[in-house]
PDB file of N, CA and C in Angstrom:
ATOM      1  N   UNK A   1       4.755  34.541-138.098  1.00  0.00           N
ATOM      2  CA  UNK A   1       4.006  33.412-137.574  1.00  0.00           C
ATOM      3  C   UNK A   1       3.779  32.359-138.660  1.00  0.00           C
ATOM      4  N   UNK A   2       3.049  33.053-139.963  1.00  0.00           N
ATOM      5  CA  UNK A   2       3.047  31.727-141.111  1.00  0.00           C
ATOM      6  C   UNK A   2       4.181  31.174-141.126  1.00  0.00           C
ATOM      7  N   UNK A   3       5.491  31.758-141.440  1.00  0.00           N
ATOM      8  CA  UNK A   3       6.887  30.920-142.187  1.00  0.00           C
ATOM      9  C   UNK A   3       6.812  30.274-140.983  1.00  0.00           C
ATOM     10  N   UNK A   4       7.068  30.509-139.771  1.00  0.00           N
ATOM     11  CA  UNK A   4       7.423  29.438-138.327  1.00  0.00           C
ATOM     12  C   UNK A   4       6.601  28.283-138.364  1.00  0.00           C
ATOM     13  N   UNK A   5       5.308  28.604-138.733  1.00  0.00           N
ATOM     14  CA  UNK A   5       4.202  27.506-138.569  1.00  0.00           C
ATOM     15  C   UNK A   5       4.489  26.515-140.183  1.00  0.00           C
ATOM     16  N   UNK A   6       5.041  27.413-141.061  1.00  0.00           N
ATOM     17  CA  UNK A   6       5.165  26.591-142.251  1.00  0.00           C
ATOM     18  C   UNK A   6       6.200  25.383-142.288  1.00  0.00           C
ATOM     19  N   UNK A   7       6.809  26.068-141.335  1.00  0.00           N
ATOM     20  CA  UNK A   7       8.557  25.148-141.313  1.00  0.00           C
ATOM     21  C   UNK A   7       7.986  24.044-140.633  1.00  0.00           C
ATOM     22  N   UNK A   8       7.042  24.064-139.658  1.00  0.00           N
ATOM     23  CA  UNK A   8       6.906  22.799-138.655  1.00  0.00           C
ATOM     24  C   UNK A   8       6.404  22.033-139.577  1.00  0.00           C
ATOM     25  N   UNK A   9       5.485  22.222-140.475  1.00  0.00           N
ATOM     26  CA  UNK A   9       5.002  21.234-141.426  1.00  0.00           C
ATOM     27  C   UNK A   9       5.473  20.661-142.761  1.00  0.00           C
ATOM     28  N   UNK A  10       7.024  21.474-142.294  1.00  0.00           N
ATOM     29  CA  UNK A  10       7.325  20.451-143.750  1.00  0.00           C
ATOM     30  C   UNK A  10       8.899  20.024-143.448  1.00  0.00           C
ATOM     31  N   UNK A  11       9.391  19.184-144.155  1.00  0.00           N
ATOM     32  CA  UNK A  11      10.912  18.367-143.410  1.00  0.00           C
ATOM     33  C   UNK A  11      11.669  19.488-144.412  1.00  0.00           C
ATOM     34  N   UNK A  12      13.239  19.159-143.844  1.00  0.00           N
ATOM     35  CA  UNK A  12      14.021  20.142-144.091  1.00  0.00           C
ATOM     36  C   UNK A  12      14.383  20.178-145.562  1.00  0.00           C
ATOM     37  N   UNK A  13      13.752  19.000-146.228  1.00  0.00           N
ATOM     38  CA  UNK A  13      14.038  18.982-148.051  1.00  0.00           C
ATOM     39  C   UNK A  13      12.631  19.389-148.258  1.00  0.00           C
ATOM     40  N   UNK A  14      12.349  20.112-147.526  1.00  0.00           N
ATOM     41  CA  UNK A  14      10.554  20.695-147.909  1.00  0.00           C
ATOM     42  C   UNK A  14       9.400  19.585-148.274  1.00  0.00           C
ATOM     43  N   UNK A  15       9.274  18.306-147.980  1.00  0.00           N
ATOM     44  CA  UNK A  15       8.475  17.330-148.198  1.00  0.00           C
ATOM     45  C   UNK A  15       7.261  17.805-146.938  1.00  0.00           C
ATOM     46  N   UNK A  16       6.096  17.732-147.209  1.00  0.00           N
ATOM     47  CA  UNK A  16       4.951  17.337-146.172  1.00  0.00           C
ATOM     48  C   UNK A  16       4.650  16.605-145.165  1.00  0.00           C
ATOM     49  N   UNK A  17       5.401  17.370-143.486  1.00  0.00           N
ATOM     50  CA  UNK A  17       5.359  16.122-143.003  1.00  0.00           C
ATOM     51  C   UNK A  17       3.489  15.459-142.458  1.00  0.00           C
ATOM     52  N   UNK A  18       3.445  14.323-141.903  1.00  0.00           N
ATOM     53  CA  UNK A  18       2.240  14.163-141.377  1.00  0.00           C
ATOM     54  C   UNK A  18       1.561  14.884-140.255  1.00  0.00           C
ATOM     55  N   UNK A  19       0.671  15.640-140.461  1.00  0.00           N
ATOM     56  CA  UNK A  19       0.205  16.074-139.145  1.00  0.00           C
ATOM     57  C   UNK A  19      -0.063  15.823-137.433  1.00  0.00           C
ATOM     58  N   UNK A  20       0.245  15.837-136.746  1.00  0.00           N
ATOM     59  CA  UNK A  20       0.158  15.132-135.091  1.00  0.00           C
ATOM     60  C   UNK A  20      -1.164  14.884-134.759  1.00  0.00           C
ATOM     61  N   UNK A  21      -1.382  14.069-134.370  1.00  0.00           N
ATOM     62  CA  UNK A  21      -2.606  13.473-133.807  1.00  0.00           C
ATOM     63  C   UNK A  21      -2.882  14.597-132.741  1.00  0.00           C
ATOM     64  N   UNK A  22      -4.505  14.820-133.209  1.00  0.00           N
ATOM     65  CA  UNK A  22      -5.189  16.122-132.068  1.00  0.00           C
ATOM     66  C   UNK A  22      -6.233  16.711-132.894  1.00  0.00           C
ATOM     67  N   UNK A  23      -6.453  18.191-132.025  1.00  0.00           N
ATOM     68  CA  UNK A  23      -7.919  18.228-132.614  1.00  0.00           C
ATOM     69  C   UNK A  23      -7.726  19.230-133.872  1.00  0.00           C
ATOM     70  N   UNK A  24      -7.021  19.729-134.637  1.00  0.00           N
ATOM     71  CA  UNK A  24      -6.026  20.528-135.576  1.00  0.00           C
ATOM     72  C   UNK A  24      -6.346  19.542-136.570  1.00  0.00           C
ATOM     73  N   UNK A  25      -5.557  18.462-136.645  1.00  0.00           N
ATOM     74  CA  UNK A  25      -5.860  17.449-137.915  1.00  0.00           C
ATOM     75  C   UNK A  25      -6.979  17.134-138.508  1.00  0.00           C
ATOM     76  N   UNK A  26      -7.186  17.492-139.646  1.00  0.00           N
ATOM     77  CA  UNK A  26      -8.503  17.386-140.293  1.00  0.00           C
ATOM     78  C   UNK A  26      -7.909  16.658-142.055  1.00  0.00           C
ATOM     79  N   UNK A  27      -8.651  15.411-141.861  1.00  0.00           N
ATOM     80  CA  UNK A  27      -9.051  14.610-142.989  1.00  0.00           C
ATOM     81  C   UNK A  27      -9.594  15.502-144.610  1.00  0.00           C
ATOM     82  N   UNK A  28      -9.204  14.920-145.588  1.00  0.00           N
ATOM     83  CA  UNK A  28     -10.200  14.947-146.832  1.00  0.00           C
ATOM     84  C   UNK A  28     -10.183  13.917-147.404  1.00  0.00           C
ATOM     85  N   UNK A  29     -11.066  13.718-147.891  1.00  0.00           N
ATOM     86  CA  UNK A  29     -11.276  12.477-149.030  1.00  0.00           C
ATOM     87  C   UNK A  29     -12.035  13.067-149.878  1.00  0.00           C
ATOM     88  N   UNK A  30     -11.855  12.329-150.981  1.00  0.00           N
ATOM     89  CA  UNK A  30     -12.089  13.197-152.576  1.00  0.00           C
ATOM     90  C   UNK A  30     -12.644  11.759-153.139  1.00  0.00           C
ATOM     91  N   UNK A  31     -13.704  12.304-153.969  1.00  0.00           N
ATOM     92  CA  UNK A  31     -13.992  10.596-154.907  1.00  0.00           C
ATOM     93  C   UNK A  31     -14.426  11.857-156.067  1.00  0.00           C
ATOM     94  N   UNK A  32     -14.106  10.807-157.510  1.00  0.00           N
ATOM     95  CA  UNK A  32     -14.841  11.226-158.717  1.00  0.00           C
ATOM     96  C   UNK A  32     -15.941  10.536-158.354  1.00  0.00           C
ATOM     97  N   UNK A  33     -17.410  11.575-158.791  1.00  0.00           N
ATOM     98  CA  UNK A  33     -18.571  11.014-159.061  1.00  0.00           C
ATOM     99  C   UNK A  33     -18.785  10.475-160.386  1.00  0.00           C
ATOM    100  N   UNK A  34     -18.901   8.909-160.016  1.00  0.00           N
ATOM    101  CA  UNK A  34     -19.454   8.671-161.645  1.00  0.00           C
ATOM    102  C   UNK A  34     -18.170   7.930-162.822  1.00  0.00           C
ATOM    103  N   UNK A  35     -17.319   7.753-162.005  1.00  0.00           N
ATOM    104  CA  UNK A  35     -16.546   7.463-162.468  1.00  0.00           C
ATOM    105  C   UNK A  35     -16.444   6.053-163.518  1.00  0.00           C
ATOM    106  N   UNK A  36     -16.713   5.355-162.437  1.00  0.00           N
ATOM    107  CA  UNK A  36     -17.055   3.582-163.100  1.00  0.00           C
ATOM    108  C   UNK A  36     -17.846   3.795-164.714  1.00  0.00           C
ATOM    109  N   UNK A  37     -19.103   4.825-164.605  1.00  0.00           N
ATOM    110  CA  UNK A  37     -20.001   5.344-165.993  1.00  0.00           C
ATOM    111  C   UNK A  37     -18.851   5.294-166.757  1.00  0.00           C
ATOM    112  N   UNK A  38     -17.560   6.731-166.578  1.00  0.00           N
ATOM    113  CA  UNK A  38     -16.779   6.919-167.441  1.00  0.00           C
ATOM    114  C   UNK A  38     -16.118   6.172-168.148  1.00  0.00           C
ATOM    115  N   UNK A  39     -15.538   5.184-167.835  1.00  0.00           N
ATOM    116  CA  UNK A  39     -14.817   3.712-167.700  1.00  0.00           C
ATOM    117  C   UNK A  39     -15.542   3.035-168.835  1.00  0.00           C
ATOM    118  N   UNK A  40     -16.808   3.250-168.611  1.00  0.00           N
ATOM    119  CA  UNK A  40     -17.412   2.380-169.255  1.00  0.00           C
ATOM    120  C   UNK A  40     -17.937   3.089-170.989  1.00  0.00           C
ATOM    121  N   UNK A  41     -18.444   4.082-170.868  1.00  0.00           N
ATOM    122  CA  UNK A  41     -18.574   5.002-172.142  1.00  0.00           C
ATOM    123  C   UNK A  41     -17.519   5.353-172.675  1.00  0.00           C
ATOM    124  N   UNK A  42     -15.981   5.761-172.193  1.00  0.00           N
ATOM    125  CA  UNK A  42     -15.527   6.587-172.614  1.00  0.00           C
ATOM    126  C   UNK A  42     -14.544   5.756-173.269  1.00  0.00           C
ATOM    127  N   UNK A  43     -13.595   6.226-174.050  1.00  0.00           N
ATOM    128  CA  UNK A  43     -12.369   5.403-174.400  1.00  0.00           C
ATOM    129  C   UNK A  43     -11.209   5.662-173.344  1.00  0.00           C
ATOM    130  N   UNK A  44     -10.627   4.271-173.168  1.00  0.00           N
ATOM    131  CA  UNK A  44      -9.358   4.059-171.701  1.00  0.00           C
ATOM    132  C   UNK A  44      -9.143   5.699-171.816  1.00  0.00           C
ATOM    133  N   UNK A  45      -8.084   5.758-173.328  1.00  0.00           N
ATOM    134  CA  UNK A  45      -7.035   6.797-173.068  1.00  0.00           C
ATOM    135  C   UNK A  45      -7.954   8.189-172.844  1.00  0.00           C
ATOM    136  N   UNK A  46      -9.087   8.401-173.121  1.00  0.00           N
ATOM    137  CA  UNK A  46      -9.823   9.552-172.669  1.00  0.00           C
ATOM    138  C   UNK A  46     -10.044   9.617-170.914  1.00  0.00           C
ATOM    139  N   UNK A  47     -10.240   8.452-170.504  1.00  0.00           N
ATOM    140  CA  UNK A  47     -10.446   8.434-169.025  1.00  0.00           C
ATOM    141  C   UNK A  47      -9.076   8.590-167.907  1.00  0.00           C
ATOM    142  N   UNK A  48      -7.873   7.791-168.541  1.00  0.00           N
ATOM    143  CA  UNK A  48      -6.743   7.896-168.082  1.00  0.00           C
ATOM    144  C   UNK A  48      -6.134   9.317-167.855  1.00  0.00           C
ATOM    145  N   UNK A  49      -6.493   9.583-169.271  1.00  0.00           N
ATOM    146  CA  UNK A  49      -6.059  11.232-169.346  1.00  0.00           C
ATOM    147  C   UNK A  49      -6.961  12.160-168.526  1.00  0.00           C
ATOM    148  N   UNK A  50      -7.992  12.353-168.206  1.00  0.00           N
ATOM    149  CA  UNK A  50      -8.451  12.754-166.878  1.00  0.00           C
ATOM    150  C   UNK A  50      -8.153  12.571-165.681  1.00  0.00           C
ATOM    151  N   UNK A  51      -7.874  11.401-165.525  1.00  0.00           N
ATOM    152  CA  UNK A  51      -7.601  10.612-164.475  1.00  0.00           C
ATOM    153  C   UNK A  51      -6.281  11.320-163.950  1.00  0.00           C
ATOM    154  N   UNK A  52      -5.269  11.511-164.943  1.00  0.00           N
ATOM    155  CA  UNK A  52      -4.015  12.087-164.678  1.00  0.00           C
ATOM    156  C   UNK A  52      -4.225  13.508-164.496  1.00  0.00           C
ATOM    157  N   UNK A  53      -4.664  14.374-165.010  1.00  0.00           N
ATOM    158  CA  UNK A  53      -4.780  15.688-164.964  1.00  0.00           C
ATOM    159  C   UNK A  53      -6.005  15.814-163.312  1.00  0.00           C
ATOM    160  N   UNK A  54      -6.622  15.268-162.887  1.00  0.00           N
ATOM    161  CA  UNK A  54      -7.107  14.929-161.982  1.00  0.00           C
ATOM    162  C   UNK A  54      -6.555  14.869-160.865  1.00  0.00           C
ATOM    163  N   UNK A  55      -5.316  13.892-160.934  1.00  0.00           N
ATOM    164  CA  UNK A  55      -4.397  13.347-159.797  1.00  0.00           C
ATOM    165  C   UNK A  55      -3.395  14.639-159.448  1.00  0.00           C
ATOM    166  N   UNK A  56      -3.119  15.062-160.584  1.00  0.00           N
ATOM    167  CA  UNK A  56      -2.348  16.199-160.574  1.00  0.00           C
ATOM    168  C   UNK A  56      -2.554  17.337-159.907  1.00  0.00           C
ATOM    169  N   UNK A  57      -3.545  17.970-160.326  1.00  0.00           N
ATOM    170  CA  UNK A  57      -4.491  18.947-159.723  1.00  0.00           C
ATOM    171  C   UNK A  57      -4.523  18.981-158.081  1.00  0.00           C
ATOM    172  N   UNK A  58      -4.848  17.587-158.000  1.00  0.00           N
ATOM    173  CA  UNK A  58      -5.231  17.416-156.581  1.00  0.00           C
ATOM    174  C   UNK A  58      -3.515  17.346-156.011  1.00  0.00           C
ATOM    175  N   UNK A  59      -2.878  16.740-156.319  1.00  0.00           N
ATOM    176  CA  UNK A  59      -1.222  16.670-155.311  1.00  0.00           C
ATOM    177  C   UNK A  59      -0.949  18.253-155.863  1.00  0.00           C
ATOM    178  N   UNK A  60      -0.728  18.756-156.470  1.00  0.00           N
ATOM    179  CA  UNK A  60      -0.446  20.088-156.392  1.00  0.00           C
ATOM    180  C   UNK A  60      -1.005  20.923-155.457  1.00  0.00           C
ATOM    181  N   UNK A  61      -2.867  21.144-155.001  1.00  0.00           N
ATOM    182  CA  UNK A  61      -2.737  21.520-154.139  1.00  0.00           C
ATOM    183  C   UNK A  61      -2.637  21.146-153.403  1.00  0.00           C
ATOM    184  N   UNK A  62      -2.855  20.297-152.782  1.00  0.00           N
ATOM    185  CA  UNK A  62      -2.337  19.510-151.627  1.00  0.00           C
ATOM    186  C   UNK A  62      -0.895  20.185-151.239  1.00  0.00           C
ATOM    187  N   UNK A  63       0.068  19.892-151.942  1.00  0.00           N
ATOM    188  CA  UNK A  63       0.883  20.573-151.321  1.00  0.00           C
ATOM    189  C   UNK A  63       1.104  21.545-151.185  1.00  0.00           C
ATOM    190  N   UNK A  64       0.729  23.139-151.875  1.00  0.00           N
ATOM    191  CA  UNK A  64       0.644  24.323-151.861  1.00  0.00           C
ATOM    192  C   UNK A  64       0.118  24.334-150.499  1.00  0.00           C
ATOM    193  N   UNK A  65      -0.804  23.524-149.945  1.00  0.00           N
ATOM    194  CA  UNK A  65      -1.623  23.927-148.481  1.00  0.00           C
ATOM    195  C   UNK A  65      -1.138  22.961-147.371  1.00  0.00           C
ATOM    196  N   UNK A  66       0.306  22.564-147.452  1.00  0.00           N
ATOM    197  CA  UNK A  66       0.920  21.677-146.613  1.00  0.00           C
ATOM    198  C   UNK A  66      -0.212  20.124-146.544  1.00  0.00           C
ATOM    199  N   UNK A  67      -1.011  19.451-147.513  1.00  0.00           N
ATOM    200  CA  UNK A  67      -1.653  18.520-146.884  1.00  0.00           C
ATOM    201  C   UNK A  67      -0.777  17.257-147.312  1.00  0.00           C
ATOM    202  N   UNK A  68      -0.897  16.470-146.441  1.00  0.00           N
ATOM    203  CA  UNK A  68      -0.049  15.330-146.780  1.00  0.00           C
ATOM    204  C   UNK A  68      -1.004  14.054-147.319  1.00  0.00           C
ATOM    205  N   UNK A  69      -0.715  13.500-148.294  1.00  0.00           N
ATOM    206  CA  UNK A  69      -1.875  12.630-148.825  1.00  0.00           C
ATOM    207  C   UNK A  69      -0.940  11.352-148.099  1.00  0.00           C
ATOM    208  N   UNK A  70      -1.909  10.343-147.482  1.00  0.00           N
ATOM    209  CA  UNK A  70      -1.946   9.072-147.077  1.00  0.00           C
ATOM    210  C   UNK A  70      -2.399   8.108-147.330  1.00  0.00           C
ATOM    211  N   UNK A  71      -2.688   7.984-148.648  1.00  0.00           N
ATOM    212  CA  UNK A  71      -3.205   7.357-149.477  1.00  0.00           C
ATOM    213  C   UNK A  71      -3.971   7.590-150.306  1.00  0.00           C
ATOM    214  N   UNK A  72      -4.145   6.348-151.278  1.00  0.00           N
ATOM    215  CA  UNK A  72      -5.331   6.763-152.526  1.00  0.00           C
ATOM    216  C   UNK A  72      -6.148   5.194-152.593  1.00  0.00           C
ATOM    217  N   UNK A  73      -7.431   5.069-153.126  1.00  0.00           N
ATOM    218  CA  UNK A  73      -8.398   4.253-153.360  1.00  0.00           C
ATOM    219  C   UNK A  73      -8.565   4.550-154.500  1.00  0.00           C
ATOM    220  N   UNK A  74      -7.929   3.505-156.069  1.00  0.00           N
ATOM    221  CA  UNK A  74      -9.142   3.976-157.632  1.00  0.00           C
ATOM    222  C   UNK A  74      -9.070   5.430-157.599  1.00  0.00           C
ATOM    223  N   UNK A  75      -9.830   6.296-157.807  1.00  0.00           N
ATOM    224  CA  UNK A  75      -9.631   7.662-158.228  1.00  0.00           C
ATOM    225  C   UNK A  75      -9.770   8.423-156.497  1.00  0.00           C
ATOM    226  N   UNK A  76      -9.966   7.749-155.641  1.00  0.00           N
ATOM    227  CA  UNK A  76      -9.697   8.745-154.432  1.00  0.00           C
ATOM    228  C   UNK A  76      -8.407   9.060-153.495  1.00  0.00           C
ATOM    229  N   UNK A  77      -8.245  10.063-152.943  1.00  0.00           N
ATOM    230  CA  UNK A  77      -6.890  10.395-152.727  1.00  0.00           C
ATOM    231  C   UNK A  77      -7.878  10.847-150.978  1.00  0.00           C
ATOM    232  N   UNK A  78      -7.132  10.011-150.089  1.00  0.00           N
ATOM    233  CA  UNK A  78      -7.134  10.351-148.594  1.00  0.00           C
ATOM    234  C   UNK A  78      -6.040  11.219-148.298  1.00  0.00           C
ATOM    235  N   UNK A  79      -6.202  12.180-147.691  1.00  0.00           N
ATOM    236  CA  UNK A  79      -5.267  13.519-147.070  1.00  0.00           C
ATOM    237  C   UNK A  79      -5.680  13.877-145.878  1.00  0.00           C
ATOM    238  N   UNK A  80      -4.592  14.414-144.950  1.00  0.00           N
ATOM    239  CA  UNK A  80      -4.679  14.834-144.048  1.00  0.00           C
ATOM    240  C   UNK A  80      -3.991  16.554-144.189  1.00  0.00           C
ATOM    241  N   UNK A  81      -4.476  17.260-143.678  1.00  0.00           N
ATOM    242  CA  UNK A  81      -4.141  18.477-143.613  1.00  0.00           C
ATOM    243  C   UNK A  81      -3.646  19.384-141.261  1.00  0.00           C
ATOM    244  N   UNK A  82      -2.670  20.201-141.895  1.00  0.00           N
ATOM    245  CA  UNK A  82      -2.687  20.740-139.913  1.00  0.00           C
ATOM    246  C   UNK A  82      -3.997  21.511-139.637  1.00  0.00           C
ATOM    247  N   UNK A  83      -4.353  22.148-140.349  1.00  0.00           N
ATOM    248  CA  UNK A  83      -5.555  23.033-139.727  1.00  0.00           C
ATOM    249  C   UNK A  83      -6.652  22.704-140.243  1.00  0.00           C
ATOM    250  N   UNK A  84      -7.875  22.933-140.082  1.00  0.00           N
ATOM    251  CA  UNK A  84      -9.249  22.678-140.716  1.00  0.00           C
ATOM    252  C   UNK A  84      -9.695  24.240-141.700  1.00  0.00           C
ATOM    253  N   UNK A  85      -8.416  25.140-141.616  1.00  0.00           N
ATOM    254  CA  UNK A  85      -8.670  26.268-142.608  1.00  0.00           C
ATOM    255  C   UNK A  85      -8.092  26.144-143.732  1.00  0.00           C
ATOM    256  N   UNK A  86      -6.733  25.005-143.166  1.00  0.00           N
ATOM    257  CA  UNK A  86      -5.942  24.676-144.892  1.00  0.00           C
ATOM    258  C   UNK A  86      -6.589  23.526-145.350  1.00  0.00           C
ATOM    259  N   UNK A  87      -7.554  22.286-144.726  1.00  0.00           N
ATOM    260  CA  UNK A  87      -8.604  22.013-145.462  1.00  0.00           C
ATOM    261  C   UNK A  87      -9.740  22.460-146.357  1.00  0.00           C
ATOM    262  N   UNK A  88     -10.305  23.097-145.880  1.00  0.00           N
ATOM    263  CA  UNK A  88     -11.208  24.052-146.786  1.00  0.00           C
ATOM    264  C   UNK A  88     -10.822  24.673-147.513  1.00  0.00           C
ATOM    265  N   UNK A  89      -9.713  25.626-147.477  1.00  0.00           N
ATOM    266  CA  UNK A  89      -8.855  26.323-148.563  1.00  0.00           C
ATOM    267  C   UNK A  89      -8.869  25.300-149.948  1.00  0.00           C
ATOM    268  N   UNK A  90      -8.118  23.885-149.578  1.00  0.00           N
ATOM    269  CA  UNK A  90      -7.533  23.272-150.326  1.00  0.00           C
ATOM    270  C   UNK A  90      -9.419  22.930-150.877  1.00  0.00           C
ATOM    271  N   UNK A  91      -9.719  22.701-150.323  1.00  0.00           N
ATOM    272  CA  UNK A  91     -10.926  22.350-150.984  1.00  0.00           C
ATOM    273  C   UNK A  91     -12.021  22.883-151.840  1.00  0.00           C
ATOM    274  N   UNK A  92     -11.743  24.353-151.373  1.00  0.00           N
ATOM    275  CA  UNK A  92     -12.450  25.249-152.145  1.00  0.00           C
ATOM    276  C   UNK A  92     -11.961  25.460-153.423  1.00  0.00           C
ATOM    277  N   UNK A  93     -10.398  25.320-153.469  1.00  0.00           N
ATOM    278  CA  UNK A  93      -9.321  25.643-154.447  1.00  0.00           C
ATOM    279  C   UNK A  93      -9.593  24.830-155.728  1.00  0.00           C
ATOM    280  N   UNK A  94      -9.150  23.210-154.624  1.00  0.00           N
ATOM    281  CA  UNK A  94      -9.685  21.786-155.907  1.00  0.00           C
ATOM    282  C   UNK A  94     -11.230  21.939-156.523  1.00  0.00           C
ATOM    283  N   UNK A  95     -11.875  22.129-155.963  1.00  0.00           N
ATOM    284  CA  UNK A  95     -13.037  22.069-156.579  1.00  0.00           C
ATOM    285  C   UNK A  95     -12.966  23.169-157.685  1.00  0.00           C
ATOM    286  N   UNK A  96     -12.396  24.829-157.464  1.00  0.00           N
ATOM    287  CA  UNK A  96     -12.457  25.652-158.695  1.00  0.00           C
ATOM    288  C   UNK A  96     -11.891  25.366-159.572  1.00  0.00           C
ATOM    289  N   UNK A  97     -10.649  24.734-159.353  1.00  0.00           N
ATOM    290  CA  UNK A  97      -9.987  24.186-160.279  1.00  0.00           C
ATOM    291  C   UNK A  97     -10.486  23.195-161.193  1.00  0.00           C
ATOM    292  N   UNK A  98     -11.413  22.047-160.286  1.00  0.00           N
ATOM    293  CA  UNK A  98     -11.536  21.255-161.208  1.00  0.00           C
ATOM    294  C   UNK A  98     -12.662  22.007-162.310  1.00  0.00           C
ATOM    295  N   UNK A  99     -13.569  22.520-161.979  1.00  0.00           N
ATOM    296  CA  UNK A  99     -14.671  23.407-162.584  1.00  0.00           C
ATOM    297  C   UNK A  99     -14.240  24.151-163.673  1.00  0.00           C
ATOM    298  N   UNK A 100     -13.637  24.641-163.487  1.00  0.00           N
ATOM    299  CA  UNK A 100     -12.723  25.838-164.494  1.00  0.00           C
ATOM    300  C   UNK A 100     -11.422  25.572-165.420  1.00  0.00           C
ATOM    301  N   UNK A 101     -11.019  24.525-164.816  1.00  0.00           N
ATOM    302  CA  UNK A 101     -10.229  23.825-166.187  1.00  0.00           C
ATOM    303  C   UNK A 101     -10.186  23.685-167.414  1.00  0.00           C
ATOM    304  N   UNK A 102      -9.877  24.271-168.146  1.00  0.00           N
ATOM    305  CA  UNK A 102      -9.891  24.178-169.657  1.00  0.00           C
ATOM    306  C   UNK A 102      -9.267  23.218-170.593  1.00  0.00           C
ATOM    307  N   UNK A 103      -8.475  22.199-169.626  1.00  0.00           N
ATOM    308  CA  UNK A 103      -7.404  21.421-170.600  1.00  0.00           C
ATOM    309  C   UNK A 103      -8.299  19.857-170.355  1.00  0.00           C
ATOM    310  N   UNK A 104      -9.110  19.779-170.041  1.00  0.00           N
ATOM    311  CA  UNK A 104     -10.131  18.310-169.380  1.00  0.00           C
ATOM    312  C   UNK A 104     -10.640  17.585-171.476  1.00  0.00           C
ATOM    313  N   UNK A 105     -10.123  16.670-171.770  1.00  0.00           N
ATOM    314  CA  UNK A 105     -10.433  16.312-172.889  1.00  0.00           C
ATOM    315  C   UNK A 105     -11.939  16.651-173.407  1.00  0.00           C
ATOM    316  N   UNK A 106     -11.955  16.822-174.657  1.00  0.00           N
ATOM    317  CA  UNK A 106     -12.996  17.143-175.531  1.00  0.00           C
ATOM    318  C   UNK A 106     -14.017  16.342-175.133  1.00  0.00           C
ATOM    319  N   UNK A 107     -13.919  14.811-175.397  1.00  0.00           N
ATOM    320  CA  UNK A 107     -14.941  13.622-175.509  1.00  0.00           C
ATOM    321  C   UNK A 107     -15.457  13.626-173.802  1.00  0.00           C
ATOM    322  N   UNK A 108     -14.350  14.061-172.523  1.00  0.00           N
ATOM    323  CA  UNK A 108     -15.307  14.174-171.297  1.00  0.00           C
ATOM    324  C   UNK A 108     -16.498  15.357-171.033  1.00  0.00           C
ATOM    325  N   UNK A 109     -15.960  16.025-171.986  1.00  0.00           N
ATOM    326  CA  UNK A 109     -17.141  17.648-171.432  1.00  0.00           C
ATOM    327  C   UNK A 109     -18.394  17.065-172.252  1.00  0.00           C
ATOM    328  N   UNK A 110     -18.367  16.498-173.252  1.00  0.00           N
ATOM    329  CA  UNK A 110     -19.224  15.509-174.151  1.00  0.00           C
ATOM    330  C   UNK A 110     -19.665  14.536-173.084  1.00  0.00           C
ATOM    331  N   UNK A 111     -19.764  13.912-172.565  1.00  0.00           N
ATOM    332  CA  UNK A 111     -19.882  12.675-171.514  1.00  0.00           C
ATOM    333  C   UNK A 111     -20.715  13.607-170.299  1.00  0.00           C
ATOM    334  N   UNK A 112     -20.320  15.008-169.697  1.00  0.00           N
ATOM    335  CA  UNK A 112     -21.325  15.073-168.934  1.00  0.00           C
ATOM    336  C   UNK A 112     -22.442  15.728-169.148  1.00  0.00           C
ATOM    337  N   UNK A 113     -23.296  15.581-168.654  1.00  0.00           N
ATOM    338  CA  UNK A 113     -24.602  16.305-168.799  1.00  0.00           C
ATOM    339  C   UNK A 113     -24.763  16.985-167.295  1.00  0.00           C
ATOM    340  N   UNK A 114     -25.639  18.146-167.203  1.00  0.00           N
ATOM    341  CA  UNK A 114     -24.806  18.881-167.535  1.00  0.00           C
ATOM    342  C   UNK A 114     -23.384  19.239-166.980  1.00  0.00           C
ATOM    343  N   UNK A 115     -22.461  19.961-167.860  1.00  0.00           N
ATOM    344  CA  UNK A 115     -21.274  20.167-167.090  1.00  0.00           C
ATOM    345  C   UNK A 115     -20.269  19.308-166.823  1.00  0.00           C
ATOM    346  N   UNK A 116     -19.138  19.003-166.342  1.00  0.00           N
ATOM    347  CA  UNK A 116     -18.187  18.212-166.443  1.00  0.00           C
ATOM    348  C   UNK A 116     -18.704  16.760-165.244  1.00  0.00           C
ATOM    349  N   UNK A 117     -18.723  15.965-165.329  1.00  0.00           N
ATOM    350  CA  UNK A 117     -18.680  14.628-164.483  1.00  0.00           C
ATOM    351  C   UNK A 117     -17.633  14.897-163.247  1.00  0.00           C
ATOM    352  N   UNK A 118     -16.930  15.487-163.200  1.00  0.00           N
ATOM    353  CA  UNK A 118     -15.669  15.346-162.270  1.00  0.00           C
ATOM    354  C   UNK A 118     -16.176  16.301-160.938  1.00  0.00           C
ATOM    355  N   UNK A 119     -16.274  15.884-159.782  1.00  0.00           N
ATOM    356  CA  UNK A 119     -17.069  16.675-158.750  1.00  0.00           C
ATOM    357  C   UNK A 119     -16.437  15.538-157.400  1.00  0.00           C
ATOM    358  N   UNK A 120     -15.503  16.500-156.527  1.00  0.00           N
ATOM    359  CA  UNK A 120     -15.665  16.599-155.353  1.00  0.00           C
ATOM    360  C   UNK A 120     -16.674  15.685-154.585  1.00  0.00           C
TER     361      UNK A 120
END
């Protein structure tokens, strides 16, 4: 049943397709909290470099959980996902990830109080 259901959601070069309009399709949107602060305290290449390891994080799972991103806003990334269980998955996932990351530059873990700035 997964591989059958997996195949429908992705094109035959394995890309993510968009989910069908109905009650299955479920949205995420993601914002850094606090971000603009960072921008402003931090140095570019310290923020960029989050910024990237950030973006990353997030399209990786995203696609591990079939979600197809449909855009991005500044540091937010709009996605659509087929089920509302591979939403939450993906969401529970991004968030541990971002939490538990060890490679997030020196000068940002410095910048939050407490704990990293980067939050779901």
């Amino acid at each position: 049943h997964w591989r059958r259901h997996a195949r429908l959601q992705r094109s035959l070069l394995g890309h993510v397709l968009p989910p069908a309009a109905g009650d299955k399709a479920t949205l995420v949107i993601t914002d850094v909290q606090g971000s603009s602060k960072l921008w402003e305290v931090l140095p570019a290449i310290v923020v960029e470099a989050s910024m990237k390891l950030h973006d990353n994080l997030i399209r990786r799972l995203a696609q591990d959980h079939a979600g197809y991103e449909f855009g991005t806003e500044g540091d937010s990334f709009l996605l659509c996902f087929h089920t509302p269980a591979a939403a939450v998955r993906f969401s529970a996932q991004l968030q541990e990830a971002l939490l538990l990351c060890t490679t997030w530059p020196a000068e940002l873990q410095v910048a939050g109080s407490p704990g990293l700035p980067l939050h779901l």
